[in-house]
PDB file of N, CA and C in Angstrom:
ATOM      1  N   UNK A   1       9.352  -8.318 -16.365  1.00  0.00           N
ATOM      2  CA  UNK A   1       9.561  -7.299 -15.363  1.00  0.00           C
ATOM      3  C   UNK A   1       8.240  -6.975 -14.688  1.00  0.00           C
ATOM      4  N   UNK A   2       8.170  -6.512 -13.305  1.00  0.00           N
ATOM      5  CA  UNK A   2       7.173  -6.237 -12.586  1.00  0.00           C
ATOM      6  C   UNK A   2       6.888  -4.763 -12.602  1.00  0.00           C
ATOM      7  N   UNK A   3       5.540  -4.558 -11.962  1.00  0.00           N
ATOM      8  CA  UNK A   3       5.586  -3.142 -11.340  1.00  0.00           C
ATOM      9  C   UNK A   3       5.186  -3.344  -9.659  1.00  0.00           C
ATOM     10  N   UNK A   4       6.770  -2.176  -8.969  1.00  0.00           N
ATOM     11  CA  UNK A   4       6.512  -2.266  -7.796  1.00  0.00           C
ATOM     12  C   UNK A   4       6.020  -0.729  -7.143  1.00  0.00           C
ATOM     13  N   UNK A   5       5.305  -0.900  -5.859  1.00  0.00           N
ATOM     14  CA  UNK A   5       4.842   0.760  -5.842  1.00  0.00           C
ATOM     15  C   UNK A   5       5.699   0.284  -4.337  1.00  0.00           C
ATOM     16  N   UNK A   6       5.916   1.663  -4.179  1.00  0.00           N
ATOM     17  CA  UNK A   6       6.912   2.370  -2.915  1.00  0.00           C
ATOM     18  C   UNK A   6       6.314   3.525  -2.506  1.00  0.00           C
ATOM     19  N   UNK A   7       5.473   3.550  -1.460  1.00  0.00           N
ATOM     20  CA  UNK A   7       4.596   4.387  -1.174  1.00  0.00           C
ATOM     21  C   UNK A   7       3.826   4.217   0.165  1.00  0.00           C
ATOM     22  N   UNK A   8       2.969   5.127   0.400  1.00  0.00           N
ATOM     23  CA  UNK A   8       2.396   5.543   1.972  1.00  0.00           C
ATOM     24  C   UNK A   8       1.499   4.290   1.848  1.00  0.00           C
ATOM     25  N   UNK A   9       1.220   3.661   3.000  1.00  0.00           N
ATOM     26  CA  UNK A   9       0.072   2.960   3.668  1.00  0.00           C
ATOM     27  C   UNK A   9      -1.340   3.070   2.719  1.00  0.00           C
ATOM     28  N   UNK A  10      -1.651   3.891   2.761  1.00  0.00           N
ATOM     29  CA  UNK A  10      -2.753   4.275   1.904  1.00  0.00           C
ATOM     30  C   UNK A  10      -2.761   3.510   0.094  1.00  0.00           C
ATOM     31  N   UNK A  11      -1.941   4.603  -0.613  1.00  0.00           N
ATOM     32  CA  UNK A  11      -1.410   3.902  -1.900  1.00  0.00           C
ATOM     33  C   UNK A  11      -1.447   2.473  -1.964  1.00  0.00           C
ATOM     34  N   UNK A  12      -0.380   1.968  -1.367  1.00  0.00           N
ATOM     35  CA  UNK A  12       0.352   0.977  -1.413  1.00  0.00           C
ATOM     36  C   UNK A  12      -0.981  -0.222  -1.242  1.00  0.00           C
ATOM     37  N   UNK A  13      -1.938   0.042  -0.079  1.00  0.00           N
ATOM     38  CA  UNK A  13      -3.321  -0.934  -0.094  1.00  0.00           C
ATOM     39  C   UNK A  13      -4.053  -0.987  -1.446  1.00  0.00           C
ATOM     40  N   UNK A  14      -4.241   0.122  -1.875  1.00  0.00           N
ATOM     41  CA  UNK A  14      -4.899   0.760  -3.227  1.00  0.00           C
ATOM     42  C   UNK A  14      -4.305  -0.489  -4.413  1.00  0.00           C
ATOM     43  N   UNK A  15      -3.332  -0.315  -4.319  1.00  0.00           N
ATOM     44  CA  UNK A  15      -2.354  -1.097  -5.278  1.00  0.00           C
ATOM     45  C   UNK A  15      -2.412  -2.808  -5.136  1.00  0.00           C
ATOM     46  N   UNK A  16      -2.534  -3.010  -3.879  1.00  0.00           N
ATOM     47  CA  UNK A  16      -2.651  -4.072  -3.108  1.00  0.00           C
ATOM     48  C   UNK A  16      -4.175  -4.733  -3.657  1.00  0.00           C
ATOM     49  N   UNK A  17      -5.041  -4.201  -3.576  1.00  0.00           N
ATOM     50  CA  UNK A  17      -6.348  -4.387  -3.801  1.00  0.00           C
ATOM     51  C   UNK A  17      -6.517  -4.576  -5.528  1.00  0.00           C
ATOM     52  N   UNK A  18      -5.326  -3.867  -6.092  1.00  0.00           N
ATOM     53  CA  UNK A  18      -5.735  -4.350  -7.572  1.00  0.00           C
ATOM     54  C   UNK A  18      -4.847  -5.147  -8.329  1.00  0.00           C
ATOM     55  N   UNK A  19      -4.131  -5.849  -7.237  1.00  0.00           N
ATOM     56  CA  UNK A  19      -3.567  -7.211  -7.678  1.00  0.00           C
ATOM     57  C   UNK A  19      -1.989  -6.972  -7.724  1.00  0.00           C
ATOM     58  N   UNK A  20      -1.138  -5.999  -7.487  1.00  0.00           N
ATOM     59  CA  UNK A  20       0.477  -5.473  -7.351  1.00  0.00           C
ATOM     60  C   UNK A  20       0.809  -6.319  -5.889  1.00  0.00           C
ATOM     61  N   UNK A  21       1.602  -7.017  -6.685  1.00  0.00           N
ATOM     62  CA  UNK A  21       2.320  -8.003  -4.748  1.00  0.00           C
ATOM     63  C   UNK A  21       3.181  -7.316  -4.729  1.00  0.00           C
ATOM     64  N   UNK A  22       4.153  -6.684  -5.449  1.00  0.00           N
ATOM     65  CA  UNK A  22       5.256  -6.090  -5.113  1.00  0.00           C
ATOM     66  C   UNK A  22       5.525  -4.467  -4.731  1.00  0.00           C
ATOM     67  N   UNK A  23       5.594  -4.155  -3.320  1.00  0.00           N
ATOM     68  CA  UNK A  23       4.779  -3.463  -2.465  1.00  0.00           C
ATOM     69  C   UNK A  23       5.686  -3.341  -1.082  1.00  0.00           C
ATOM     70  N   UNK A  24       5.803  -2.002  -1.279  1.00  0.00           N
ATOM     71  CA  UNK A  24       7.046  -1.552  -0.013  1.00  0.00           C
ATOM     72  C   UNK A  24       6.115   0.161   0.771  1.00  0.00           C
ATOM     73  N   UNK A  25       5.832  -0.295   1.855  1.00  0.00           N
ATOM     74  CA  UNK A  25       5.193   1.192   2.422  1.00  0.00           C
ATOM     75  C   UNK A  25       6.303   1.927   3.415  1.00  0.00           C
ATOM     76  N   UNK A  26       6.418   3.325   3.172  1.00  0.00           N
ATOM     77  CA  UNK A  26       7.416   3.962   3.689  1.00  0.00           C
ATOM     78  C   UNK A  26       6.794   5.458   4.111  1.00  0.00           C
ATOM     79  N   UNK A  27       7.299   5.674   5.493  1.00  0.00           N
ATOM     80  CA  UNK A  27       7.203   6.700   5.983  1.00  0.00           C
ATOM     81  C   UNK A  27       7.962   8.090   5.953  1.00  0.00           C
ATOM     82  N   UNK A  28       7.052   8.886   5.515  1.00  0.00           N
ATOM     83  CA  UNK A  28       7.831   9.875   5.383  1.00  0.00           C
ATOM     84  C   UNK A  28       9.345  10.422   5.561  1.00  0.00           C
ATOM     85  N   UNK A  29       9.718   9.988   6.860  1.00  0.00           N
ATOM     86  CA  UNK A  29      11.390   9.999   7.309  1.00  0.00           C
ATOM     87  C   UNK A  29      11.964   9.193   7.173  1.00  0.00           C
ATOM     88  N   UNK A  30      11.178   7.821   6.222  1.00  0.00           N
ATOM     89  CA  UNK A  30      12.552   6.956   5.545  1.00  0.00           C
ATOM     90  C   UNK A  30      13.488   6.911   4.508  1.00  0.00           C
ATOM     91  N   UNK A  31      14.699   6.701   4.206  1.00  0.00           N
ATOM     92  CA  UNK A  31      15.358   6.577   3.595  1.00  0.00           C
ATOM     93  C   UNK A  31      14.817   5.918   1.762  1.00  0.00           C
ATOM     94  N   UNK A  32      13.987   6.696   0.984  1.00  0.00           N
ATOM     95  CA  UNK A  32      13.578   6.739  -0.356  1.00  0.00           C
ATOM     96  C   UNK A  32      14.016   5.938  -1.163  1.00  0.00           C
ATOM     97  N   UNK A  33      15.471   6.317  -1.223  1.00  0.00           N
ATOM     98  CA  UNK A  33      16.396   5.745  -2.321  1.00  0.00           C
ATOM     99  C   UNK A  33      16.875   4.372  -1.868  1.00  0.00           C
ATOM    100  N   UNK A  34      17.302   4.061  -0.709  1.00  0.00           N
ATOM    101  CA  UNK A  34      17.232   2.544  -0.308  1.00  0.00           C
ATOM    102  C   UNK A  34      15.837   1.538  -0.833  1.00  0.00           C
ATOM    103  N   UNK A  35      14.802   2.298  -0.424  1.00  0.00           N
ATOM    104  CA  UNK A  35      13.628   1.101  -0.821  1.00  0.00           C
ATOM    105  C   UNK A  35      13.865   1.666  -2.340  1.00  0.00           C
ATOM    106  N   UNK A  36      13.917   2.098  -3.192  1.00  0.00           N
ATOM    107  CA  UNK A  36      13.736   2.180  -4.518  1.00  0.00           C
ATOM    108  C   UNK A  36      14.857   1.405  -5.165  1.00  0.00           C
ATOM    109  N   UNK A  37      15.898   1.203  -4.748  1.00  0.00           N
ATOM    110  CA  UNK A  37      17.076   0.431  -4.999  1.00  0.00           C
ATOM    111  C   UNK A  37      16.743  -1.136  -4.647  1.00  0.00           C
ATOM    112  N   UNK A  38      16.069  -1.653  -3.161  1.00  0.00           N
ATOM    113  CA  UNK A  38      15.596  -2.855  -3.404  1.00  0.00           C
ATOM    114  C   UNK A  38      15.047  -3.295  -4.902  1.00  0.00           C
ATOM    115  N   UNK A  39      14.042  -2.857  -6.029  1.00  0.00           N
ATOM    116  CA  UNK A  39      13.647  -2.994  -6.653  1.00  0.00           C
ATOM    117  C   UNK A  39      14.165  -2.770  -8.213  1.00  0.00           C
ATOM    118  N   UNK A  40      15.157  -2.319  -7.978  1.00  0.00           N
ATOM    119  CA  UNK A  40      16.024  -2.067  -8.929  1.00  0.00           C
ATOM    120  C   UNK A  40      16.200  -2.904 -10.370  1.00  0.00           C
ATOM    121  N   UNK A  41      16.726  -4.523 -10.010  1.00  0.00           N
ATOM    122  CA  UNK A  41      17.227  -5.188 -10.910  1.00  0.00           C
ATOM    123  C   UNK A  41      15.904  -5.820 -11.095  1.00  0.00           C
ATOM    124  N   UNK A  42      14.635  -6.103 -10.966  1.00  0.00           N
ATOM    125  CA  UNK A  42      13.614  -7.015 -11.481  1.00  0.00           C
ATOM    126  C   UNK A  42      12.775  -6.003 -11.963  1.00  0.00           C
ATOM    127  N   UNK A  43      12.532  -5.242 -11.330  1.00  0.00           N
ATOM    128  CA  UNK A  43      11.266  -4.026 -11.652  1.00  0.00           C
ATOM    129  C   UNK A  43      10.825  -3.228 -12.954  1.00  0.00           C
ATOM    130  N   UNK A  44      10.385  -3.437 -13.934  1.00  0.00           N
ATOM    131  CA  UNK A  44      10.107  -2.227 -15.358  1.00  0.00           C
ATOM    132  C   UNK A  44       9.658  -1.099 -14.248  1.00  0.00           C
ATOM    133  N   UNK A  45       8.276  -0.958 -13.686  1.00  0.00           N
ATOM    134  CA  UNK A  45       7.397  -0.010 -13.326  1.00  0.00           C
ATOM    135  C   UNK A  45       7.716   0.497 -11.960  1.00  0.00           C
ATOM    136  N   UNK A  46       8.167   1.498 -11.747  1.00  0.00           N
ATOM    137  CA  UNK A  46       7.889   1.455  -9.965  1.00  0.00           C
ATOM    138  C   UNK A  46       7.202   2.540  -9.447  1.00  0.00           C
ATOM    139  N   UNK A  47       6.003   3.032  -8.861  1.00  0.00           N
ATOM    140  CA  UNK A  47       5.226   3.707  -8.565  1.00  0.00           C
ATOM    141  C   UNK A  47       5.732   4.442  -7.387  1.00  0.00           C
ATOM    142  N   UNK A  48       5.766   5.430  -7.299  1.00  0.00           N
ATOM    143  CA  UNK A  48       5.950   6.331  -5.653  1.00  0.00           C
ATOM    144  C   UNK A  48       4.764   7.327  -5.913  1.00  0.00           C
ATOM    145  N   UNK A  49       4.320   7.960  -4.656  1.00  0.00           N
ATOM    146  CA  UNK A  49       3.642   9.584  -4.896  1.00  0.00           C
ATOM    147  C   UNK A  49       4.662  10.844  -4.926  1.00  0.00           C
ATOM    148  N   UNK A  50       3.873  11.672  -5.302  1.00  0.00           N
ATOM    149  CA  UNK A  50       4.403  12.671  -5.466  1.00  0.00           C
ATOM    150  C   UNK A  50       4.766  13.503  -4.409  1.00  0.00           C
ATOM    151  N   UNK A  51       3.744  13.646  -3.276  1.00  0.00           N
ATOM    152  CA  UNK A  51       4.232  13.872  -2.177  1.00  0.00           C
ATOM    153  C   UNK A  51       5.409  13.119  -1.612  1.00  0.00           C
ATOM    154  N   UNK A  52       5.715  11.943  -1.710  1.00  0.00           N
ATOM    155  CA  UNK A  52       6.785  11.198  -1.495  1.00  0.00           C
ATOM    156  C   UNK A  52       8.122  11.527  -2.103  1.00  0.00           C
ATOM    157  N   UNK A  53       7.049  12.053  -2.898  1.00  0.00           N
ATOM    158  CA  UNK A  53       9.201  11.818  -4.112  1.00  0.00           C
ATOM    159  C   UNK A  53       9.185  13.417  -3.922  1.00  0.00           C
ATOM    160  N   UNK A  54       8.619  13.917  -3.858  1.00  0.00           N
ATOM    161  CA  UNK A  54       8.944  15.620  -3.639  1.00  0.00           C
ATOM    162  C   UNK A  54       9.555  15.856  -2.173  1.00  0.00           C
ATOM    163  N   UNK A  55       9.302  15.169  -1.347  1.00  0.00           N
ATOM    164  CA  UNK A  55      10.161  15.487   0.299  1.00  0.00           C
ATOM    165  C   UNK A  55      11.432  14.828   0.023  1.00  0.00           C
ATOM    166  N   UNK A  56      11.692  13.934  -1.056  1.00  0.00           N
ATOM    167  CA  UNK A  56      13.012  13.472  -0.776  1.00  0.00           C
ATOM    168  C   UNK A  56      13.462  13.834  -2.463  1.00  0.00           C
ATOM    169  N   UNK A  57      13.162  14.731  -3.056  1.00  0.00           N
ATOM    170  CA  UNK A  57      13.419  14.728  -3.980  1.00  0.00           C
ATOM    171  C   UNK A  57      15.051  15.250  -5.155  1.00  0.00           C
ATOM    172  N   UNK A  58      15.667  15.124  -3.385  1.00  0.00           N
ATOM    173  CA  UNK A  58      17.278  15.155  -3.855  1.00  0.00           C
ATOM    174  C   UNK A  58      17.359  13.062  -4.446  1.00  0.00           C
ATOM    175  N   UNK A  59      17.210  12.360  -3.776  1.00  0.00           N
ATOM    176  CA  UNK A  59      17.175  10.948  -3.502  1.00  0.00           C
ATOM    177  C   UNK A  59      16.526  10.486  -4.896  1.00  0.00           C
ATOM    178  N   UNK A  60      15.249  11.403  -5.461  1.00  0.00           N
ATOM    179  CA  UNK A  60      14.745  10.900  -6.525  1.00  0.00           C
ATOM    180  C   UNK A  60      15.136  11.002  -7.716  1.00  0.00           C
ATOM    181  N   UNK A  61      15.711  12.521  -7.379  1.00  0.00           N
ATOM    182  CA  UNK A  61      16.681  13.184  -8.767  1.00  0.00           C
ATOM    183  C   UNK A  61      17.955  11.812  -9.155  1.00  0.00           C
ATOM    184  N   UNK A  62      18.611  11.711  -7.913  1.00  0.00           N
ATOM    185  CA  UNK A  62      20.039  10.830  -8.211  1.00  0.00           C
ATOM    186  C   UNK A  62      19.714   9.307  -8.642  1.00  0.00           C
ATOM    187  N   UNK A  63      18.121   8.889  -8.703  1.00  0.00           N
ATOM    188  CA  UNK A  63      17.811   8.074  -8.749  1.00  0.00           C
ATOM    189  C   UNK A  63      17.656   7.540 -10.409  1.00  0.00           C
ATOM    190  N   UNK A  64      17.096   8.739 -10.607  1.00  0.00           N
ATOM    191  CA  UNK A  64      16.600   8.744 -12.332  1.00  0.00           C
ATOM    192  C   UNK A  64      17.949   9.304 -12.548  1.00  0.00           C
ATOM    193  N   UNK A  65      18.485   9.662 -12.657  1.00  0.00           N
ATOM    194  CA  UNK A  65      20.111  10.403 -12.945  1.00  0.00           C
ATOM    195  C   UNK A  65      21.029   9.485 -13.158  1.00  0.00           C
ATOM    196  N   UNK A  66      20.952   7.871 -12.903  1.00  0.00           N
ATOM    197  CA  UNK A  66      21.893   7.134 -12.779  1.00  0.00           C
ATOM    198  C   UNK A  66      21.629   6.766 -14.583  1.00  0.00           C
ATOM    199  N   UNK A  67      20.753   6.681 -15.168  1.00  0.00           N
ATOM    200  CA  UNK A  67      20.738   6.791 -16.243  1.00  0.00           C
ATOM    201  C   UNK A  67      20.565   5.202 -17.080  1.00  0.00           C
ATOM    202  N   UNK A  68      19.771   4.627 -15.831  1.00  0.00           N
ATOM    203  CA  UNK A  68      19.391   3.015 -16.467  1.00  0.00           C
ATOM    204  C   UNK A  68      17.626   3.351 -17.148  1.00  0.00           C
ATOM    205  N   UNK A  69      17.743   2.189 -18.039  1.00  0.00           N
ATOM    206  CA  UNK A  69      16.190   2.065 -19.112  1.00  0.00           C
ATOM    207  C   UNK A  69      15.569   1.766 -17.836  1.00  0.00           C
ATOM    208  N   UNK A  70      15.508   1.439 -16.903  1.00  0.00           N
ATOM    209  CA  UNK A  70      14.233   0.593 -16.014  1.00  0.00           C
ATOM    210  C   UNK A  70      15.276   0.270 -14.493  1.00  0.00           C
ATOM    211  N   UNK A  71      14.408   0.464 -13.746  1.00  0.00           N
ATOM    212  CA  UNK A  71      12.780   0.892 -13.556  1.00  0.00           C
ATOM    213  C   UNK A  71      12.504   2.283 -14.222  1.00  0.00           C
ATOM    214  N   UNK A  72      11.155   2.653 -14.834  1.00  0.00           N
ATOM    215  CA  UNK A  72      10.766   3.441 -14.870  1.00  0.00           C
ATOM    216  C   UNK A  72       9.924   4.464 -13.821  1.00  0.00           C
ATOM    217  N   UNK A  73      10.616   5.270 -13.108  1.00  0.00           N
ATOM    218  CA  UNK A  73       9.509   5.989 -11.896  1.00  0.00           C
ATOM    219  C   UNK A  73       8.777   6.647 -12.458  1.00  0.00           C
ATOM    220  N   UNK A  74       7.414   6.156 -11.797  1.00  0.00           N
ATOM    221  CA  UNK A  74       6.405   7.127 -12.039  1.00  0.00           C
ATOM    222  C   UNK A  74       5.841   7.696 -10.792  1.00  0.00           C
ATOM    223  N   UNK A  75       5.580   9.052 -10.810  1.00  0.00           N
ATOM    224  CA  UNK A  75       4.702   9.733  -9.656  1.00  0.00           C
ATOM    225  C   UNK A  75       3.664  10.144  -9.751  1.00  0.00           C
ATOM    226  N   UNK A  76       2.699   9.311  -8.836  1.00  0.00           N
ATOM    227  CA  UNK A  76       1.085   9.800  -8.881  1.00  0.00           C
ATOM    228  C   UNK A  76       1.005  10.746  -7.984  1.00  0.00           C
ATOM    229  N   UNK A  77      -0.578  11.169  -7.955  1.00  0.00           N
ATOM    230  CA  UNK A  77      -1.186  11.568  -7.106  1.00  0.00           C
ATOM    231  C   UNK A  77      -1.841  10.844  -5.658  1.00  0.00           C
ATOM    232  N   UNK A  78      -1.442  11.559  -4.484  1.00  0.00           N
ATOM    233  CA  UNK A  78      -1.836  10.896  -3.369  1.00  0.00           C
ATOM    234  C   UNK A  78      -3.229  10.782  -2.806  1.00  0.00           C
ATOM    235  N   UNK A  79      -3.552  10.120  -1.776  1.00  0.00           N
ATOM    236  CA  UNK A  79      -5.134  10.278  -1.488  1.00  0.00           C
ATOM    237  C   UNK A  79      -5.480  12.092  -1.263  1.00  0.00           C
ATOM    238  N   UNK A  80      -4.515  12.548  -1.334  1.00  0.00           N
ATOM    239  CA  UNK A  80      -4.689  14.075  -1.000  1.00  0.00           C
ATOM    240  C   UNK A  80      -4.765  15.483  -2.012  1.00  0.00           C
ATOM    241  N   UNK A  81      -4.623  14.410  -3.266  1.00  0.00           N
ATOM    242  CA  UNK A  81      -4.471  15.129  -4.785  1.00  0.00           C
ATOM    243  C   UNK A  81      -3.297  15.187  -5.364  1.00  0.00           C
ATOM    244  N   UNK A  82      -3.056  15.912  -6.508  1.00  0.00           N
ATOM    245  CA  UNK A  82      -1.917  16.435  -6.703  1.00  0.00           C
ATOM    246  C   UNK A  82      -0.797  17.236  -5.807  1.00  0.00           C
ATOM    247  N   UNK A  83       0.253  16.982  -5.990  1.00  0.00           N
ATOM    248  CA  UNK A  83       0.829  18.219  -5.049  1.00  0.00           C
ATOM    249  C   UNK A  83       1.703  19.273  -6.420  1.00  0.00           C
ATOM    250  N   UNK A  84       1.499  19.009  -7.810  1.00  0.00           N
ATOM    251  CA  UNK A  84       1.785  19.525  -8.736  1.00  0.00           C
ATOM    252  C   UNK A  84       0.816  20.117  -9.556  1.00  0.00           C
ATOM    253  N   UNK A  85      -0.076  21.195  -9.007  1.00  0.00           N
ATOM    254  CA  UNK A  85      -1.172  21.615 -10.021  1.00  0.00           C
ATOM    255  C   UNK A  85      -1.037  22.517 -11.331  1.00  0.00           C
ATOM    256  N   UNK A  86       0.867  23.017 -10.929  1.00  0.00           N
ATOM    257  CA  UNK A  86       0.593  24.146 -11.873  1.00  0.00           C
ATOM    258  C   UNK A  86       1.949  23.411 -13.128  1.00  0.00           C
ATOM    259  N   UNK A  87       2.456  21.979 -12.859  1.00  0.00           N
ATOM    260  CA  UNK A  87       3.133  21.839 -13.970  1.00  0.00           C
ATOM    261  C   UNK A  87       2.541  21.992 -15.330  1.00  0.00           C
ATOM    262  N   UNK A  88       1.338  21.096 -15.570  1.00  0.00           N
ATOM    263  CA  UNK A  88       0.358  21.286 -16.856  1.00  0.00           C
ATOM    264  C   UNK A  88       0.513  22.531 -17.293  1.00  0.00           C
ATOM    265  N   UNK A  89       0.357  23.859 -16.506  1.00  0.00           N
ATOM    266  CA  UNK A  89       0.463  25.163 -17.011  1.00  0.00           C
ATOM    267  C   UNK A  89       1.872  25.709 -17.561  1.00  0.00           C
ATOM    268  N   UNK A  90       2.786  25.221 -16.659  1.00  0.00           N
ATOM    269  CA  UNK A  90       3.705  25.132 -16.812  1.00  0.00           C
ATOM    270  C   UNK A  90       4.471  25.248 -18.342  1.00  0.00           C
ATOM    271  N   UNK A  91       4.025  23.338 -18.214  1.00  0.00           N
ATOM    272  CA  UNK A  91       4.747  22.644 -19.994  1.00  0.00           C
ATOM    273  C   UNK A  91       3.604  23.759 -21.271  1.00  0.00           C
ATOM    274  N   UNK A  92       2.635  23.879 -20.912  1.00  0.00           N
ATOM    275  CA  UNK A  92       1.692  24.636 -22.124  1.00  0.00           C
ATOM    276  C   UNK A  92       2.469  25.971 -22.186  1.00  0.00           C
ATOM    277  N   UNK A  93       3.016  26.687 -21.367  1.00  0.00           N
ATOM    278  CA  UNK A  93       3.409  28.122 -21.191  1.00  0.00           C
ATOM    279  C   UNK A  93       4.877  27.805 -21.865  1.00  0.00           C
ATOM    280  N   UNK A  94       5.756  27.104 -21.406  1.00  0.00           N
ATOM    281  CA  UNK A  94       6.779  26.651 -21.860  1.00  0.00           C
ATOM    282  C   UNK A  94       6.671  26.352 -23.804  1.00  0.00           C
ATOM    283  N   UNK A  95       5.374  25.827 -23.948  1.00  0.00           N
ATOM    284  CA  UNK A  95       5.597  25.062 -25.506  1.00  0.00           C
ATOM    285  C   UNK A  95       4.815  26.231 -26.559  1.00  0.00           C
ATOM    286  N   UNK A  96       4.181  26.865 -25.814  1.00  0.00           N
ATOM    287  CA  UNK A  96       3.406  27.995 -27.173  1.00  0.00           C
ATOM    288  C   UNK A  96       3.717  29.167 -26.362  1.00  0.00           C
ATOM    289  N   UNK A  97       4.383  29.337 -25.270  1.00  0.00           N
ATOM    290  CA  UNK A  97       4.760  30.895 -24.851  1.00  0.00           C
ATOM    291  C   UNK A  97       3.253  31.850 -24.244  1.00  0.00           C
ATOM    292  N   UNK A  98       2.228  30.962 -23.754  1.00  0.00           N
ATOM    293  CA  UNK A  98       1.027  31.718 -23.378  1.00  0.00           C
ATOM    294  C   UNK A  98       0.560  31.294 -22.071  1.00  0.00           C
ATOM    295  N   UNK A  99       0.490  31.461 -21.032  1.00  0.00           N
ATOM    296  CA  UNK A  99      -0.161  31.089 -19.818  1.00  0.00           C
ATOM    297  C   UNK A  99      -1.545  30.995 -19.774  1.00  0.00           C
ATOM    298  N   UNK A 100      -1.708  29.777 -19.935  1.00  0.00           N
ATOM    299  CA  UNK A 100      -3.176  29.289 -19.910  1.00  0.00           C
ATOM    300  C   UNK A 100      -4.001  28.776 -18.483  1.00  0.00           C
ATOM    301  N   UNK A 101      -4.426  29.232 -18.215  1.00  0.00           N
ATOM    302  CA  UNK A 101      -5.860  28.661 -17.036  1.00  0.00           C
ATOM    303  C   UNK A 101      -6.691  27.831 -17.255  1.00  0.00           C
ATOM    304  N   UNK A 102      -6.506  26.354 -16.115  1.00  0.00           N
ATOM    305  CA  UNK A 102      -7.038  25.549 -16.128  1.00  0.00           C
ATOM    306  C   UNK A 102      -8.341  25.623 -15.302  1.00  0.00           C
ATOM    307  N   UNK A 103      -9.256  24.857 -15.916  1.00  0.00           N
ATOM    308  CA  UNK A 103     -10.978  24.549 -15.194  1.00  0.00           C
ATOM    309  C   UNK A 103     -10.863  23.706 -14.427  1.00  0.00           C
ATOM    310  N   UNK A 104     -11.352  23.166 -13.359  1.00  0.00           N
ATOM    311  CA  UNK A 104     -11.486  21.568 -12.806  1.00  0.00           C
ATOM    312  C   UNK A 104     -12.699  21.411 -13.759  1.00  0.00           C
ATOM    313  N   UNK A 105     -13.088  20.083 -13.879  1.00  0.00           N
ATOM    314  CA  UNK A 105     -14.196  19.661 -14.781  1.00  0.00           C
ATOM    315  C   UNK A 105     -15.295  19.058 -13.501  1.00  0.00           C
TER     316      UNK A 105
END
């Protein structure tokens, strides 16, 4: 199985440059779940950003929802950072009941 990334222009070169041929760039107002479905039956890994999968993130939900082992989606961070800074606080507040504050290092 491969890993394919589905992602902005940017990413997708990034990925490109460290040896991933399998490589779909999509613009914001495209249809998500179509290119993620190309990749469907060969793919273990498939990379999107987070900014990506968060604007369409009805498309991403039904995606992982179908309830197959693979592809596995994963969502990074874009050339623009996180767009999730406060999950980390989140899962810690959630697992010991204390809201903790993070440092940048």
């Amino acid at each position: 199985m491969d890993i394919a990334v589905v992602a902005d222009e940017d990413t997708v070169t990034g990925f490109r440059l460290a040896g991933i041929k399998k490589t779909e760039i999509i613009e914001e107002s495209e249809d998500l779940k179509q290119n993620l479905e190309k990749h469907k039956e060969d793919t273990g890994i498939l990379i999107t950003t987070e900014r990506l999968a968060e604007k369409h993130r009805e498309e991403v939900n039904s995606f992982k929802e179908e309830g197959n082992m693979f592809p596995i989606l994963v969502e990074i961070p874009d050339k623009f950072g996180s767009a999730k800074e406060t999950e980390l606080q989140d899962l810690v507040k959630k697992a010991i009941g204390v809201e903790v504050e993070l440092e940048d290092i």
